[in-house]
PDB file of N, CA and C in Angstrom:
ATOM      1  N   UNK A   1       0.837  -1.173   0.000  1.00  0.00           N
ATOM      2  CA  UNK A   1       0.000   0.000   0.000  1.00  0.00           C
ATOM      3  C   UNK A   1       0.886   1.242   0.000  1.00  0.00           C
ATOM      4  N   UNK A   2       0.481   2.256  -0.934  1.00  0.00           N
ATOM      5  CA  UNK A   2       1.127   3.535  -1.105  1.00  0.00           C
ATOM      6  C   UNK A   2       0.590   4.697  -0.327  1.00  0.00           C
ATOM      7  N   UNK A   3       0.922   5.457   0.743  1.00  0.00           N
ATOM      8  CA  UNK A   3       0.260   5.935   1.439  1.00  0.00           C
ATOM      9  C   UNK A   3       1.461   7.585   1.517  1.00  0.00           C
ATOM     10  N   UNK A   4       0.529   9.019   1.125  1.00  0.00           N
ATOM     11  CA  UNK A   4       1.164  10.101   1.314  1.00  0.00           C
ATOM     12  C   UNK A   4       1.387  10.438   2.435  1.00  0.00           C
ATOM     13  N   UNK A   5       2.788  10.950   3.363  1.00  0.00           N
ATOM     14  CA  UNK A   5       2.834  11.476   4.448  1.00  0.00           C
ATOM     15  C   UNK A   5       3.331  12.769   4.289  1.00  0.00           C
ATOM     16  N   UNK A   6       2.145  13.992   5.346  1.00  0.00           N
ATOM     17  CA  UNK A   6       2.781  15.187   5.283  1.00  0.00           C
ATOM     18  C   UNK A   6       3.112  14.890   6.746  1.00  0.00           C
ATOM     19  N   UNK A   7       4.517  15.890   6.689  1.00  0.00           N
ATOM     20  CA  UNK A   7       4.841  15.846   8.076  1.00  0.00           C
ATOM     21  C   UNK A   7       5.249  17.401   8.173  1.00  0.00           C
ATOM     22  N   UNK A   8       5.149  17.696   9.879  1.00  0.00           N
ATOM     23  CA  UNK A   8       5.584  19.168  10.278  1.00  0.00           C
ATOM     24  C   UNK A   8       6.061  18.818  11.449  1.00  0.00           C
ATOM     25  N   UNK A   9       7.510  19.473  11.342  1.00  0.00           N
ATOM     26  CA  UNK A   9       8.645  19.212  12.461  1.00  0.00           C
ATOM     27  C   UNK A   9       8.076  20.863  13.446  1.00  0.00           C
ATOM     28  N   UNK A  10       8.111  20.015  14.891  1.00  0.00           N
ATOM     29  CA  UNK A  10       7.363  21.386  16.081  1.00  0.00           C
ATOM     30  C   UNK A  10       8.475  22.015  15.855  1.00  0.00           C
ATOM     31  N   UNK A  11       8.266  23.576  15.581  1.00  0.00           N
ATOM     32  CA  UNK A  11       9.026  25.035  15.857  1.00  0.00           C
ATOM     33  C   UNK A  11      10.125  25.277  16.599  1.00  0.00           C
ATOM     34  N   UNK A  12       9.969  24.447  17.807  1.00  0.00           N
ATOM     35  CA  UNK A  12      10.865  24.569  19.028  1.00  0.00           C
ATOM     36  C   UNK A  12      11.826  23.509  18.670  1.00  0.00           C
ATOM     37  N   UNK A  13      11.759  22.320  17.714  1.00  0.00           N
ATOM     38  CA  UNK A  13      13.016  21.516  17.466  1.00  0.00           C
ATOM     39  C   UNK A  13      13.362  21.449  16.316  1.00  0.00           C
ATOM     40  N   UNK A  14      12.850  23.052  15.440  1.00  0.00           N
ATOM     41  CA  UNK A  14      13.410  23.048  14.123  1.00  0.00           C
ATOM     42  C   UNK A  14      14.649  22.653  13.869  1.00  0.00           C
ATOM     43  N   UNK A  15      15.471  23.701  14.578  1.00  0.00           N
ATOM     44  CA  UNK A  15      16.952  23.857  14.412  1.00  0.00           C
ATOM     45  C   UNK A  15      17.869  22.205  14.784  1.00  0.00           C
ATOM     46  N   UNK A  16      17.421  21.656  15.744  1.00  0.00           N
ATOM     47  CA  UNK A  16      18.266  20.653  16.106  1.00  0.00           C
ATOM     48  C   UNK A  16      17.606  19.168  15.397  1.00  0.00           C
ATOM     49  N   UNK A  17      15.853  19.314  14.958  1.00  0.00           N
ATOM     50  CA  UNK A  17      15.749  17.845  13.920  1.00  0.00           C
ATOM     51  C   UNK A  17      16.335  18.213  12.732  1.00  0.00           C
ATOM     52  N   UNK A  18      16.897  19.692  11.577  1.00  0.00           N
ATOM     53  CA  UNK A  18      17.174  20.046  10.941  1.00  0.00           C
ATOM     54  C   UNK A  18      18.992  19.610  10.921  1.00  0.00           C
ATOM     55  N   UNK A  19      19.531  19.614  12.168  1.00  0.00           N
ATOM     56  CA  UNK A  19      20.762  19.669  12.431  1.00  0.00           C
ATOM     57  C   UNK A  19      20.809  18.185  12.169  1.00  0.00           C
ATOM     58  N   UNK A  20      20.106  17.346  12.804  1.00  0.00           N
ATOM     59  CA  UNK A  20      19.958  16.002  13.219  1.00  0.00           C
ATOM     60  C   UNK A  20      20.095  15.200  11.635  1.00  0.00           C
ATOM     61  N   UNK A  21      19.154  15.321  10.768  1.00  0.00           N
ATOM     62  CA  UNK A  21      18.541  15.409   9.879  1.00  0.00           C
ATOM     63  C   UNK A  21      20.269  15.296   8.755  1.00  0.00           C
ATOM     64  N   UNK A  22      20.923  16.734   8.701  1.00  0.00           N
ATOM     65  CA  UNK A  22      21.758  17.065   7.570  1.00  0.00           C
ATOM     66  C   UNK A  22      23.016  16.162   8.511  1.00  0.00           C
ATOM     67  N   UNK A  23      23.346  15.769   9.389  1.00  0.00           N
ATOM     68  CA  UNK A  23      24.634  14.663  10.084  1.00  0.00           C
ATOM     69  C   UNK A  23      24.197  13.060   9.933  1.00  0.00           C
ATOM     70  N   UNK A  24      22.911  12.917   9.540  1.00  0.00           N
ATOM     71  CA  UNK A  24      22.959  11.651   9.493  1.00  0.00           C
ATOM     72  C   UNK A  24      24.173  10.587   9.043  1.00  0.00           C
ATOM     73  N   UNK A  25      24.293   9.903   9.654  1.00  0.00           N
ATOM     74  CA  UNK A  25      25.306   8.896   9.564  1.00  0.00           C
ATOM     75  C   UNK A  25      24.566   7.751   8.187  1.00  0.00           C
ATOM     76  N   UNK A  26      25.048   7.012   7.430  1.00  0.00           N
ATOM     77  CA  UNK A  26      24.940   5.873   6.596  1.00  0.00           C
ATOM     78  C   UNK A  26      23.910   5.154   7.030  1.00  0.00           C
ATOM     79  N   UNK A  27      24.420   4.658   8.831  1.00  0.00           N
ATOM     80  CA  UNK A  27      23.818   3.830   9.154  1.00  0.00           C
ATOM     81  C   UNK A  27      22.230   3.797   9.197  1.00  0.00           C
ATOM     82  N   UNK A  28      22.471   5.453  10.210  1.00  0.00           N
ATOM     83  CA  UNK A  28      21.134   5.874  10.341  1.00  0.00           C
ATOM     84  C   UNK A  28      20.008   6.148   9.140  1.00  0.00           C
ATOM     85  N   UNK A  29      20.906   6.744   8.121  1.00  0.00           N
ATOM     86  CA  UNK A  29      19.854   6.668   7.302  1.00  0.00           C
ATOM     87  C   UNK A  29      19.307   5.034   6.742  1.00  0.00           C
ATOM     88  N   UNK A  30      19.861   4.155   6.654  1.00  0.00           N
ATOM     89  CA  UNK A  30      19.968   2.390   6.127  1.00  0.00           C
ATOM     90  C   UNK A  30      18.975   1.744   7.343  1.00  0.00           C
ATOM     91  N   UNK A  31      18.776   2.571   8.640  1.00  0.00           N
ATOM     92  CA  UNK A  31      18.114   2.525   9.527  1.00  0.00           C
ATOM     93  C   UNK A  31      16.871   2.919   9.593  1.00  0.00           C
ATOM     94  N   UNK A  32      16.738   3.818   9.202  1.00  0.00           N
ATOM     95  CA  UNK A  32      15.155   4.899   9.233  1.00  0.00           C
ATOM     96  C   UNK A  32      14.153   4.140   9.214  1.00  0.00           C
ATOM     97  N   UNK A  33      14.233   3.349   8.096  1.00  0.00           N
ATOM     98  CA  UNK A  33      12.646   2.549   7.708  1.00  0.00           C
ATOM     99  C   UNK A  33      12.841   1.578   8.027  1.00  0.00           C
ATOM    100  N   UNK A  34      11.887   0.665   8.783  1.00  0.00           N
ATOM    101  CA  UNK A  34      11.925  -0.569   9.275  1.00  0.00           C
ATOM    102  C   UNK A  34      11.352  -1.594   8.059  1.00  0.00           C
ATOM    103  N   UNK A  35      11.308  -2.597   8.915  1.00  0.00           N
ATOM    104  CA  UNK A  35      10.667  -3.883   7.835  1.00  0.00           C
ATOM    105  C   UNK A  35       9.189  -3.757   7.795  1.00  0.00           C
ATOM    106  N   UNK A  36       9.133  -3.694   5.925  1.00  0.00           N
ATOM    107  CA  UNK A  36       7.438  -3.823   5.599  1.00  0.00           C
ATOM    108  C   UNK A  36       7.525  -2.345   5.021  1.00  0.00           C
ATOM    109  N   UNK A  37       8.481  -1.468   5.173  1.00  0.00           N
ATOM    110  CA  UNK A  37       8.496  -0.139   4.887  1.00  0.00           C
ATOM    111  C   UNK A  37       9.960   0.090   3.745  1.00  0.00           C
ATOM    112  N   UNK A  38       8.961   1.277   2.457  1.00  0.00           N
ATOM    113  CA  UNK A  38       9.781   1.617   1.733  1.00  0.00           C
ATOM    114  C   UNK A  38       9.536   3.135   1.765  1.00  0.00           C
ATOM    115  N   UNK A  39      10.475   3.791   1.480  1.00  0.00           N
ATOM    116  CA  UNK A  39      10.454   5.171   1.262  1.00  0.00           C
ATOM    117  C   UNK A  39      10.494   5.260  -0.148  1.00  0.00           C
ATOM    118  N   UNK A  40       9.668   5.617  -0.563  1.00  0.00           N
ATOM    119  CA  UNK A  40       9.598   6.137  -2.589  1.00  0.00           C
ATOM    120  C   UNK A  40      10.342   7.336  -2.986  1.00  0.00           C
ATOM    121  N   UNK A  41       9.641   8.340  -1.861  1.00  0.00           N
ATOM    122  CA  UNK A  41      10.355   9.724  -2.102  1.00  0.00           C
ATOM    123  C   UNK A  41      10.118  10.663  -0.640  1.00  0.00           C
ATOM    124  N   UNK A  42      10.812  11.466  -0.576  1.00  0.00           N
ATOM    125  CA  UNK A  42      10.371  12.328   0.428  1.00  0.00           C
ATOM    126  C   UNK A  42      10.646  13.841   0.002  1.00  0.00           C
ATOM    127  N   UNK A  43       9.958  14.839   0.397  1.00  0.00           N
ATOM    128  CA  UNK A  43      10.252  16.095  -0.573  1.00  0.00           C
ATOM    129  C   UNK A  43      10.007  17.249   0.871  1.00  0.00           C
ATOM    130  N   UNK A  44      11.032  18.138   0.908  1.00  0.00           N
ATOM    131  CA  UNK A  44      11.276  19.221   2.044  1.00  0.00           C
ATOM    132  C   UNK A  44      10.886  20.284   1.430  1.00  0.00           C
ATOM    133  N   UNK A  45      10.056  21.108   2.772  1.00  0.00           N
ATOM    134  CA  UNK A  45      10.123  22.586   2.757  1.00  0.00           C
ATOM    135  C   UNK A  45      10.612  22.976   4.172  1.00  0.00           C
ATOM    136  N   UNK A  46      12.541  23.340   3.732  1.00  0.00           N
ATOM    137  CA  UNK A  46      12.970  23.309   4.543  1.00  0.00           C
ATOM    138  C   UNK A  46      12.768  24.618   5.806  1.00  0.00           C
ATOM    139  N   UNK A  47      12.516  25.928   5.130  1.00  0.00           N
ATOM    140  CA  UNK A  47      12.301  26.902   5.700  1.00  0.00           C
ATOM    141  C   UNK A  47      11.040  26.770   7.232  1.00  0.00           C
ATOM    142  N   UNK A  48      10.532  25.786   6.480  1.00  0.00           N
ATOM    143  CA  UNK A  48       9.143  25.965   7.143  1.00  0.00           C
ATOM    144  C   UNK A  48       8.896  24.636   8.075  1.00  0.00           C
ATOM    145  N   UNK A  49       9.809  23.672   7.938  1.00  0.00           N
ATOM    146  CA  UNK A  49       9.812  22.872   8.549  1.00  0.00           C
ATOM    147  C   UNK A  49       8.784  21.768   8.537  1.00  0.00           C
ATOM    148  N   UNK A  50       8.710  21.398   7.179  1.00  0.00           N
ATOM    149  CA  UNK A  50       7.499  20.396   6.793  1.00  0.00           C
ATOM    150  C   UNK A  50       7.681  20.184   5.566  1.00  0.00           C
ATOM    151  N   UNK A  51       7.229  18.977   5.062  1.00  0.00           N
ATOM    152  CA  UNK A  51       7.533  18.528   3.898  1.00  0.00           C
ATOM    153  C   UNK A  51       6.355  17.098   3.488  1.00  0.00           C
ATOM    154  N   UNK A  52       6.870  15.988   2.598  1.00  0.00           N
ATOM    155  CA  UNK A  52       5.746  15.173   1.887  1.00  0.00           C
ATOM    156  C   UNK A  52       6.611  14.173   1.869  1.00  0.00           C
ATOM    157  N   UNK A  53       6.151  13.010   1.792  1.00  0.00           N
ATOM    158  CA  UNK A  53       6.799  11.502   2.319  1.00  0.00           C
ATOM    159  C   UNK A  53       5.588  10.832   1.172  1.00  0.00           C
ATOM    160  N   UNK A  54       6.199  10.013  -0.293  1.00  0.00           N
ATOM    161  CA  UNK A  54       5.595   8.501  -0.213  1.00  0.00           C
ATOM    162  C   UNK A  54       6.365   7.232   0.373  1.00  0.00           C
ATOM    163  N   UNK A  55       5.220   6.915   0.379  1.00  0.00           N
ATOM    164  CA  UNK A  55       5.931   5.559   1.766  1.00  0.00           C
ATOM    165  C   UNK A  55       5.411   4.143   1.412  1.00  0.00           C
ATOM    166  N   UNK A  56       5.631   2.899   0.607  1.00  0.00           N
ATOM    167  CA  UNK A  56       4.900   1.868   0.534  1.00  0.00           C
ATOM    168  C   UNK A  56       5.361   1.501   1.661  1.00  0.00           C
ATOM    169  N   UNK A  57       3.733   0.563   2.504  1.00  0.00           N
ATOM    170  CA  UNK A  57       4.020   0.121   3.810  1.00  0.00           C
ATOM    171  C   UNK A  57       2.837  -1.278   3.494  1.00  0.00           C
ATOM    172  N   UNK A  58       3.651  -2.423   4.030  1.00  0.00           N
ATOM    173  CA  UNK A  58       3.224  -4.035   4.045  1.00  0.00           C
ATOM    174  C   UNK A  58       1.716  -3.789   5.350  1.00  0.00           C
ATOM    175  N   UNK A  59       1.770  -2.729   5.799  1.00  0.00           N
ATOM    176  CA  UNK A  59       0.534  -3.059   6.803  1.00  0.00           C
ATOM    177  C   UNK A  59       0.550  -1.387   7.791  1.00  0.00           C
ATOM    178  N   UNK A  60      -0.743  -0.838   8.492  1.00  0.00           N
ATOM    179  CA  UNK A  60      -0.490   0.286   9.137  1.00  0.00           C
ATOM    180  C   UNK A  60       0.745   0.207  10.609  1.00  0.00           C
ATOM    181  N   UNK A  61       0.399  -1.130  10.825  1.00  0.00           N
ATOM    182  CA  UNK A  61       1.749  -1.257  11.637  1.00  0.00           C
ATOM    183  C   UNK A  61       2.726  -0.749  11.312  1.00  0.00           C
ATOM    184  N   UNK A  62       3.631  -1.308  10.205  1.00  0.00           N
ATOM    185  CA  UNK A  62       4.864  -1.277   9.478  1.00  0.00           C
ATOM    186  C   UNK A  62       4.886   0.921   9.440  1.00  0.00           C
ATOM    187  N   UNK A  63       3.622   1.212   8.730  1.00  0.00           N
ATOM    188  CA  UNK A  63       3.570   2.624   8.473  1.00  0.00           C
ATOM    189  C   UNK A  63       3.848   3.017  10.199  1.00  0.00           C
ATOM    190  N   UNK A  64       2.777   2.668  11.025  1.00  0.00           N
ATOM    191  CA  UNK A  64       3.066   3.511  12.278  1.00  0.00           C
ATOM    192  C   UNK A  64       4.357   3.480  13.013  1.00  0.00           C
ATOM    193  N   UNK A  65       5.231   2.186  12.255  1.00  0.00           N
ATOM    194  CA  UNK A  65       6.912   2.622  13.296  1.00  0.00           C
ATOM    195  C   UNK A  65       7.461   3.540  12.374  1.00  0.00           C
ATOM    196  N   UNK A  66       7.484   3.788  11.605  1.00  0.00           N
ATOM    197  CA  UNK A  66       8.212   4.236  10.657  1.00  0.00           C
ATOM    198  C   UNK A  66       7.878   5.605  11.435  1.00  0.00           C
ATOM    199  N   UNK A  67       6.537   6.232  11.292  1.00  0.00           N
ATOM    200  CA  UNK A  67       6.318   7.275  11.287  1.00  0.00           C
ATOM    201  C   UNK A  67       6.657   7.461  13.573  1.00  0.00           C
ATOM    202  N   UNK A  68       6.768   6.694  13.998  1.00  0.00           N
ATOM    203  CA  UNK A  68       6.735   6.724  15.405  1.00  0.00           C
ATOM    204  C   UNK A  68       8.454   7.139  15.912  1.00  0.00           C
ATOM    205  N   UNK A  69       8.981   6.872  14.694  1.00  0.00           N
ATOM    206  CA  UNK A  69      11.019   7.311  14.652  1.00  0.00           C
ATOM    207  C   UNK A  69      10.910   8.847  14.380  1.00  0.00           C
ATOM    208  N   UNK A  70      10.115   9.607  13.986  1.00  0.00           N
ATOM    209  CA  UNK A  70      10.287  10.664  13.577  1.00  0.00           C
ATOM    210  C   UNK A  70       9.401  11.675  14.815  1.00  0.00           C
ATOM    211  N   UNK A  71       8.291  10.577  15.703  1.00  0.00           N
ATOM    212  CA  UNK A  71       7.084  11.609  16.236  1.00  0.00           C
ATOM    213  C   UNK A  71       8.035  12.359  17.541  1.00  0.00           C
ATOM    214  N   UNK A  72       8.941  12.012  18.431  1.00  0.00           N
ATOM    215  CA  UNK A  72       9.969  13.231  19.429  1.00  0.00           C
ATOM    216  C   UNK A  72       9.818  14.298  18.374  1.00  0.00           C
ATOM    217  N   UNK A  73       9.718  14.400  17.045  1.00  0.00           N
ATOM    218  CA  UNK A  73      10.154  16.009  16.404  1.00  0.00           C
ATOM    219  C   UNK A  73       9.269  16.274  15.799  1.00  0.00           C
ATOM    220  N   UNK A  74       8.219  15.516  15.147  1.00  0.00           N
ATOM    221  CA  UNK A  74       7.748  16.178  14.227  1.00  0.00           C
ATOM    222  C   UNK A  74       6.136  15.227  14.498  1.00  0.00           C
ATOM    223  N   UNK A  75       5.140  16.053  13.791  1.00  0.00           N
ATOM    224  CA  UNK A  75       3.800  15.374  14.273  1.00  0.00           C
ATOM    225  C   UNK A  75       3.396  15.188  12.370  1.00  0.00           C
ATOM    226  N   UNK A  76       2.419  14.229  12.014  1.00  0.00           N
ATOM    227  CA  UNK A  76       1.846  13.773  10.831  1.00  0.00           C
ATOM    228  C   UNK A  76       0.713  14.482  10.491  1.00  0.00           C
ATOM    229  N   UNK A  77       0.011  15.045  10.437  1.00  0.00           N
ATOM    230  CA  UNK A  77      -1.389  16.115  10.237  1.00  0.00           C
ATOM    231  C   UNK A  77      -1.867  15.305   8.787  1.00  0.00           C
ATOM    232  N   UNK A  78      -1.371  14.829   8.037  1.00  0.00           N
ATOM    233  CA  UNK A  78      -2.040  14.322   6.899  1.00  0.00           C
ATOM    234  C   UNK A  78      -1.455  12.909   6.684  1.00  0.00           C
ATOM    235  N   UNK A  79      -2.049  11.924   6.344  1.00  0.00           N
ATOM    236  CA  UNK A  79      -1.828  10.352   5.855  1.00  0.00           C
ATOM    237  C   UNK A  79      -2.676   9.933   5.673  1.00  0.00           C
ATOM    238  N   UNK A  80      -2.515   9.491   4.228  1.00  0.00           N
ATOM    239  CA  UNK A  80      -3.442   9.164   3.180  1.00  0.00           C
ATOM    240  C   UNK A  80      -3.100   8.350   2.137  1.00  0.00           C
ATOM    241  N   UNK A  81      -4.010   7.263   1.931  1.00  0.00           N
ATOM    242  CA  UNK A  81      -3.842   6.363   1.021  1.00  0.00           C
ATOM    243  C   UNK A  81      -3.479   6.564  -0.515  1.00  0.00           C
ATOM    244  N   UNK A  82      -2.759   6.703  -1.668  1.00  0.00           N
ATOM    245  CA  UNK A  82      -2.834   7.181  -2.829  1.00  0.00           C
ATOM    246  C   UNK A  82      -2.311   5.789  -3.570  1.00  0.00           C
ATOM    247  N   UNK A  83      -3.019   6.413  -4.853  1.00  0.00           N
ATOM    248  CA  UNK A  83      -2.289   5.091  -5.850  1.00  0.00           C
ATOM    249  C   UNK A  83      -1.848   5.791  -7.135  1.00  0.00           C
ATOM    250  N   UNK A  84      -0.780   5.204  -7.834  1.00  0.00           N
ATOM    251  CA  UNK A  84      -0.441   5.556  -9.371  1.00  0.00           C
ATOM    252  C   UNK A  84      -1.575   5.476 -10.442  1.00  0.00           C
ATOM    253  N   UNK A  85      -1.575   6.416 -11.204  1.00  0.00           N
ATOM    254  CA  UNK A  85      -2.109   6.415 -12.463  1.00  0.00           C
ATOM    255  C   UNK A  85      -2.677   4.864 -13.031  1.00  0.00           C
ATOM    256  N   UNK A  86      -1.868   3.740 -13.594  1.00  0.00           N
ATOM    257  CA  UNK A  86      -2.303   2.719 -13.480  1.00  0.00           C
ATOM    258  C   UNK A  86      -3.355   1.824 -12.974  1.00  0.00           C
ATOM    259  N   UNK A  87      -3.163   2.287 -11.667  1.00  0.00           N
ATOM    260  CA  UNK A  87      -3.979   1.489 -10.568  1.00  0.00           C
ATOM    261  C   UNK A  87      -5.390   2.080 -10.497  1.00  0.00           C
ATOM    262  N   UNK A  88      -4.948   3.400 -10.354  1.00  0.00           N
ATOM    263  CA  UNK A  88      -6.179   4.534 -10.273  1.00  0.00           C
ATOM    264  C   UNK A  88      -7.002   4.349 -11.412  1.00  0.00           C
ATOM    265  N   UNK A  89      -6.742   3.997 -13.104  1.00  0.00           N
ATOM    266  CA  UNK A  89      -7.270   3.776 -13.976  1.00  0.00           C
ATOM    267  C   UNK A  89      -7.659   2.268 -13.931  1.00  0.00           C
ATOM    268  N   UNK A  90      -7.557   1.298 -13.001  1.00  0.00           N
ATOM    269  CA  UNK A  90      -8.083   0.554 -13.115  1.00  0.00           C
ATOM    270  C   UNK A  90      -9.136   0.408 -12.284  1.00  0.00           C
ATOM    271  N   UNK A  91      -8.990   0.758 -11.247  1.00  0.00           N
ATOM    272  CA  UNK A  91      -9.921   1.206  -9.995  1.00  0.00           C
ATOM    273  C   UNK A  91     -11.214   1.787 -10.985  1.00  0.00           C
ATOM    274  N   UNK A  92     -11.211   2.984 -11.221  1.00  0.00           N
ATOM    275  CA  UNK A  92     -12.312   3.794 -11.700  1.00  0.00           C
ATOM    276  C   UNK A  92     -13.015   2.999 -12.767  1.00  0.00           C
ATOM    277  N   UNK A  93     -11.827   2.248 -14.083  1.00  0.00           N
ATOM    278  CA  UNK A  93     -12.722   1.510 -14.694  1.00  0.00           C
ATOM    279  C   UNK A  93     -13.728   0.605 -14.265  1.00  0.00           C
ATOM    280  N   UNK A  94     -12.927   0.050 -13.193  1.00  0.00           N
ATOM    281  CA  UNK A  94     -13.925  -1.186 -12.792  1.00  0.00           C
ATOM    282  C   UNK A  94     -15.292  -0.790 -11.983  1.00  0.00           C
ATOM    283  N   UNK A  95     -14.738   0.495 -11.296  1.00  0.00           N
ATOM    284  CA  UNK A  95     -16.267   0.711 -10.906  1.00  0.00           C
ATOM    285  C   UNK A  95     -17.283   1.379 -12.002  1.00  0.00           C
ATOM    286  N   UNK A  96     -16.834   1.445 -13.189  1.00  0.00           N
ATOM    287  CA  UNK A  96     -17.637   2.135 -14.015  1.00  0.00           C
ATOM    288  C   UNK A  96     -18.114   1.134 -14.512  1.00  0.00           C
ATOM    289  N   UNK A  97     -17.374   0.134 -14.585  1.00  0.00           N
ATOM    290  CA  UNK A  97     -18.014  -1.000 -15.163  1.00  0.00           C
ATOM    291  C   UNK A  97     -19.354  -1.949 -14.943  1.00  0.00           C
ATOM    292  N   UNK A  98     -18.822  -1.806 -13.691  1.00  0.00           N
ATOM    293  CA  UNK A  98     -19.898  -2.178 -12.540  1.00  0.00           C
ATOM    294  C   UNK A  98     -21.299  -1.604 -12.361  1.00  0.00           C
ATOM    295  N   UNK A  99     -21.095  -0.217 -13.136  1.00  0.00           N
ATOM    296  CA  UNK A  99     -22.434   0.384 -13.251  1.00  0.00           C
ATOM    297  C   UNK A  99     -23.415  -0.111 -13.611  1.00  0.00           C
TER     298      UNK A  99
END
């Protein structure tokens, strides 16, 4: 399952999840996502301290650790299910079909 995450890092730990964030070590990043979890893309607005996460996740479990490594800094306000073009065109056909 392909699921959009917006995330917004709290005000008061801009500077040091930002700091945190640009020192990552190899490991840590090879670390981030657990099992059942892929990161597709993630996209920053760094000024503002929030940005957009796709995330395929094997189950909401798998999604909620993932997102539970990041919640000390930053809170989720949007997560939401999305699918590719493909999928989405097959989806709609079939319910049209179904009509």
């Amino acid at each position: 399952m392909l699921f959009m995450c917006a995330y917004q890092v709290d005000r008061d730990k801009q500077a040091d999840t930002q700091a945190f964030f640009a020192n990552m070590t190899q490991e840590q990043i090879d670390g981030e996502v657990p099992d059942g979890v892929k990161q597709i893309g993630r996209w920053h607005d760094m000024p503002n301290g929030r940005g957009w996460a796709v995330i395929e996740a094997d189950s909401q479990e798998a999604l909620t650790s993932w997102m539970m490594g990041w919640s000390g800094q930053a809170t989720f306000p949007l997560v939401t299910p999305v699918m590719d073009d493909t999928d989405g065109r097959k989806l709609v056909k079939a319910m049209l079909d179904s009509q």
